[in-house]
Protein backbone atom coordinates (compact mmCIF):
# COMPACT_ATOMS: atom_id res chain seq x y z
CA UNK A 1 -20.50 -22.76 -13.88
CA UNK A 2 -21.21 -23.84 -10.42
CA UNK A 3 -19.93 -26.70 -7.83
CA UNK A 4 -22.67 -29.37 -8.41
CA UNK A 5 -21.79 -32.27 -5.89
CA UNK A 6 -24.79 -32.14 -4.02
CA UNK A 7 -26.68 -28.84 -5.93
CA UNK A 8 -29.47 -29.37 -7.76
CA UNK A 9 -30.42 -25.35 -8.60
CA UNK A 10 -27.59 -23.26 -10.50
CA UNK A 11 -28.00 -21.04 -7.94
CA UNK A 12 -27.07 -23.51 -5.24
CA UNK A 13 -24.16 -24.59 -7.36
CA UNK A 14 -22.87 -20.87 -7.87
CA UNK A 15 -22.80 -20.53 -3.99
CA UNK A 16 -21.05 -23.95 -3.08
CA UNK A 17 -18.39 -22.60 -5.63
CA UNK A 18 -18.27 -19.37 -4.33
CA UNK A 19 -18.19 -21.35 -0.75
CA UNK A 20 -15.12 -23.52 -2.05
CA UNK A 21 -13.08 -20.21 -2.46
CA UNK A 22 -14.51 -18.53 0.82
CA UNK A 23 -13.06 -21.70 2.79
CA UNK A 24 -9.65 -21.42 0.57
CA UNK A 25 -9.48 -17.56 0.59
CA UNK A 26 -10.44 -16.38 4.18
CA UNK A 27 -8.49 -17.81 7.24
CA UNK A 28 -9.79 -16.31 9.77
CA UNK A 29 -12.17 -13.18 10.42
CA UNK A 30 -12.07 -9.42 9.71
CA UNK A 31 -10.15 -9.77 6.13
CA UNK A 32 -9.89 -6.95 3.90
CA UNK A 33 -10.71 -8.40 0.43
CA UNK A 34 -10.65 -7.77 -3.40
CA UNK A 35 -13.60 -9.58 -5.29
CA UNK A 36 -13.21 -9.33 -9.19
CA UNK A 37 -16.08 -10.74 -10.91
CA UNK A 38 -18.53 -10.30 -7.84
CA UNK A 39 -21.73 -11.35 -10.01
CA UNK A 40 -24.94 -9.62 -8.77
CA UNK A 41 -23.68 -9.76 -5.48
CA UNK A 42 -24.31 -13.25 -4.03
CA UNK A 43 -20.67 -13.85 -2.89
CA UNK A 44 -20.19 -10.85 -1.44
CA UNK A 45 -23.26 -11.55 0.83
CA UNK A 46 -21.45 -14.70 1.48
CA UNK A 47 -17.81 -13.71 2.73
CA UNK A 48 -19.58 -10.91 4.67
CA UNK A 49 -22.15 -13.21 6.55
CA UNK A 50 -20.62 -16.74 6.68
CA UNK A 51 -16.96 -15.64 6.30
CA UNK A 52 -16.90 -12.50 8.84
CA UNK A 53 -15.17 -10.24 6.23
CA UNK A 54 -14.47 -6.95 7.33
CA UNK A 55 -14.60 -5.00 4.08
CA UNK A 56 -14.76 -5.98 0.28
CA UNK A 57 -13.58 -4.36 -2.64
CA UNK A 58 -15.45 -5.83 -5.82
CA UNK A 59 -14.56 -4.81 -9.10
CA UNK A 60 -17.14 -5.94 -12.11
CA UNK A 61 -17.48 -4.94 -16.14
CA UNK A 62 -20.95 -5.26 -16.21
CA UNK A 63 -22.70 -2.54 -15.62
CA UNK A 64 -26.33 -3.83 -15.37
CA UNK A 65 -24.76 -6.85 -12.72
CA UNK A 66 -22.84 -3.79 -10.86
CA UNK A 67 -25.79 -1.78 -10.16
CA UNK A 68 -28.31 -5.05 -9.32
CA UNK A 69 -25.21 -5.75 -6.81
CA UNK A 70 -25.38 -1.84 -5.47
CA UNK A 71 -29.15 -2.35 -4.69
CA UNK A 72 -28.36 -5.75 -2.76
CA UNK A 73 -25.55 -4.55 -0.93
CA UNK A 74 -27.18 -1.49 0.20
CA UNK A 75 -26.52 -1.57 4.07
CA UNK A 76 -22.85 -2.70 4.13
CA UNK A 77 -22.24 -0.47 0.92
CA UNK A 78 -23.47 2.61 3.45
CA UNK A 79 -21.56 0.83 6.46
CA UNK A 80 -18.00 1.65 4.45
CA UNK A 81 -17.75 -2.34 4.48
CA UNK A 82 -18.63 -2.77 0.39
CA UNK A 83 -17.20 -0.35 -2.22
CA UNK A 84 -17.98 -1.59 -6.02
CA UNK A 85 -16.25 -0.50 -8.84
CA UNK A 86 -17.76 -0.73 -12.83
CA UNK A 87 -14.20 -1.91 -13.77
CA UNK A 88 -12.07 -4.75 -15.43
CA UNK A 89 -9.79 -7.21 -13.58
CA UNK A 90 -6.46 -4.74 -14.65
CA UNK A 91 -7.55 -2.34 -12.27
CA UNK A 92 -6.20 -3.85 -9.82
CA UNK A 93 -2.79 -2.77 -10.46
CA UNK A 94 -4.32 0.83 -8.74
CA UNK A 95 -5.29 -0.50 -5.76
CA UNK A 96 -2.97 0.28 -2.70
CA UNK A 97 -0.27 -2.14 -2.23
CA UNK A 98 0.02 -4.67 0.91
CA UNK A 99 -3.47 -3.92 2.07
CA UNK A 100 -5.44 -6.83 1.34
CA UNK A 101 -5.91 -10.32 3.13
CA UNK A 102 -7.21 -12.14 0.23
CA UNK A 103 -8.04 -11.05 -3.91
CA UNK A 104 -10.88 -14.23 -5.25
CA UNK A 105 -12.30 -14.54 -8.75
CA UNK A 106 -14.72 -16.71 -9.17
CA UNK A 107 -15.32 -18.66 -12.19
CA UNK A 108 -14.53 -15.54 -14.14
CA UNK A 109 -10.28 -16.01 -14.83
CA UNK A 110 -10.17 -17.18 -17.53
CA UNK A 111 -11.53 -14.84 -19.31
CA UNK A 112 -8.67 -12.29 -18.21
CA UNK A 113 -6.62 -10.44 -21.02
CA UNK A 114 -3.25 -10.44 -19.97
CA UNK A 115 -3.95 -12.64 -17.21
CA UNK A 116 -0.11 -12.93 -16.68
CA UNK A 117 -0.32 -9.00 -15.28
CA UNK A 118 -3.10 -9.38 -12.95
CA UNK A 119 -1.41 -11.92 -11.43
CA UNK A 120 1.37 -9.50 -10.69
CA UNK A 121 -0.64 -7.08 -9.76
CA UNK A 122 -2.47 -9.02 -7.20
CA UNK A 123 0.68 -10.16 -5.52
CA UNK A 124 1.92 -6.58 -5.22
CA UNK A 125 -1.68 -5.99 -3.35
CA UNK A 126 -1.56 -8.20 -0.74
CA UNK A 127 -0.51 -8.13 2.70
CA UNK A 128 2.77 -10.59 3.69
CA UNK A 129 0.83 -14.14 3.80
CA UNK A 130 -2.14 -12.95 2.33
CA UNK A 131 -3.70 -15.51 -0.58
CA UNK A 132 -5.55 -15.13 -4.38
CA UNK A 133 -7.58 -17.71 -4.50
CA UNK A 134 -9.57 -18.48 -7.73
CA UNK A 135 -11.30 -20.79 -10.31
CA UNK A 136 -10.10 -21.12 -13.24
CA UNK A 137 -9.74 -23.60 -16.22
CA UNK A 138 -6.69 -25.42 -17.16
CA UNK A 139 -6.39 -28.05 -20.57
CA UNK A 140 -3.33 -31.05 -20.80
CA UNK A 141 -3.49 -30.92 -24.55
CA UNK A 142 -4.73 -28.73 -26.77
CA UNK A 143 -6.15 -29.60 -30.63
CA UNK A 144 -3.47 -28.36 -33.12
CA UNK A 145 -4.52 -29.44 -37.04
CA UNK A 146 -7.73 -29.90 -38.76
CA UNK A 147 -11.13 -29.54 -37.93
CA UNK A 148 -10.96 -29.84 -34.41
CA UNK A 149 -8.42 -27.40 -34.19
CA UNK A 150 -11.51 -25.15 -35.82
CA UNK A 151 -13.79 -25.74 -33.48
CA UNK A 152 -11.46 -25.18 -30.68
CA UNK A 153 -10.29 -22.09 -31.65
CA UNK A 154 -14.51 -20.74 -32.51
CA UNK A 155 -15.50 -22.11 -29.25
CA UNK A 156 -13.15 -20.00 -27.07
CA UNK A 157 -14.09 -16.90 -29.43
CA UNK A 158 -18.00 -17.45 -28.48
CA UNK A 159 -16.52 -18.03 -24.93
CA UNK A 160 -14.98 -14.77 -25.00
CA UNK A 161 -11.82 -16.93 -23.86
CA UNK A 162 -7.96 -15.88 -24.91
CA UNK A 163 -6.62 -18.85 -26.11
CA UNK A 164 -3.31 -18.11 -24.51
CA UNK A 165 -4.94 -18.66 -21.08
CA UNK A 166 -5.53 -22.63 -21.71
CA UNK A 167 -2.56 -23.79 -19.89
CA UNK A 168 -2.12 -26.99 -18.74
CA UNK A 169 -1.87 -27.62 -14.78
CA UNK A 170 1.74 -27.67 -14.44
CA UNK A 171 2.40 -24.49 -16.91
CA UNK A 172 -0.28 -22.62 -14.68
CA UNK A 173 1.85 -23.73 -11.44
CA UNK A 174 4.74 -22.78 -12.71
CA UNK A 175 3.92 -19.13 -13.75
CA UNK A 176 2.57 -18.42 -10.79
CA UNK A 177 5.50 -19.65 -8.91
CA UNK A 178 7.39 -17.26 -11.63
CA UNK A 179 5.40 -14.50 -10.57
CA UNK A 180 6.79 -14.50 -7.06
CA UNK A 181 4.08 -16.11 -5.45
CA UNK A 182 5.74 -18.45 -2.67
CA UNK A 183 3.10 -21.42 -2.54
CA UNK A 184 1.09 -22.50 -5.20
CA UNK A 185 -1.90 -24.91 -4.75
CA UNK A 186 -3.82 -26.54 -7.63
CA UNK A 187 -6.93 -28.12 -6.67
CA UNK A 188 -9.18 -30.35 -9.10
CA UNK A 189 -12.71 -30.01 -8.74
CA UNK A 190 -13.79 -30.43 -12.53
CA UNK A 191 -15.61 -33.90 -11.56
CA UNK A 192 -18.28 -31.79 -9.77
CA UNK A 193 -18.39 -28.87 -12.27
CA UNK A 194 -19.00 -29.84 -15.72
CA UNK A 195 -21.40 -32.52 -15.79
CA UNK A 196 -23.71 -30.53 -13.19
CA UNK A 197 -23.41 -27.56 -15.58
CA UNK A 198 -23.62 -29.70 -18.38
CA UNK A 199 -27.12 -31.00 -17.64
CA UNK A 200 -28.12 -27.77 -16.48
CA UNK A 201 -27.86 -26.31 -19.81
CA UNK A 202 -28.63 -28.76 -22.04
């Protein structure tokens, strides 16, 4: 959906989001990282050249955007610093454990089945202090009776959104903190996403 404070291009919008997480995600250089929904690509080009990432994992469904990716990330993909894999977010759970720095997913979350088990498989993953950072969607109230109720409900279908993942803020806190993960930091940024995508689309 993009970050659209000062972007007036979607594709300057999808890399200030992407940017957002990169500055959340990656403390310092030579991370190991886990990328689910890498796109074509873009981000990846991002944490390697603005971020100093060492070596990225990225794990997408879509075959056409894995392959686009694969021609884009040609040299690091031959330097053993990009490996992408035509899979969904719940493979994960067979990645080796306490090896990675930082897992992101950009703008792609909530569209997670069983979202619950890849955050438990991402915590397994990570090194000791190591972070998931990712954007994601979260609703305070959501429409129980009558027509609007109706058009929630066919609006997450044609999102290809499970309804159980519209939590609100605190609910989302909490499970994480459930999960095991030790800090958990919710930060707002919907002022500068919907409107921008909004008016993009319309």
């Amino acid at each position: 959906m993009g970050y659209w404070e000062t972007a007036t291009t979607y594709p300057q919008a999808a890399r200030e989001l992407a940017a957002l997480v990169g500055k959340e995600a990656f403390g310092g250089s030579g991370f190991s990282v886990v990328d689910v929904g890498f796109g074509c690509g873009d981000q990846i080009l991002l944490w390697l050249d603005e971020f100093a990432v060492q070596e990225v994992h990225g794990i997408n469904l879509s075959p056409i955007q894995v392959e686009v990716a694969a021609q884009r990330l040609r040299r690091p993909i031959q330097q053993g610093r990009v490996r992408l894999d035509l899979e969904s977010h719940g493979y994960v759970g067979q990645l080796p454990n306490e090896y990675y720095d930082a897992v992101v997913a950009v703008d792609c979350a909530y569209h997670f089945e069983n979202r619950e088990l890849f955050f438990e498989a991402v915590l397994s993953k990570l090194k000791p202090g190591g972070r998931l950072v990712l954007t994601d969607f979260s609703v305070e109230k959501v429409p129980t009776k009558g027509l609007k109720q109706k058009l929630w409900k066919r609006m997450l279908t044609l999102c290809s959104i499970p309804p159980n993942n519209m939590e609100s803020k605190s609910k989302y806190q909490k499970r994480l903190y459930e999960t095991g993960f030790e800090r958990v930091d919710l930060i707002a940024i919907e002022e500068h996403v919907f409107s921008g995508f909004i008016s993009f689309v319309a």
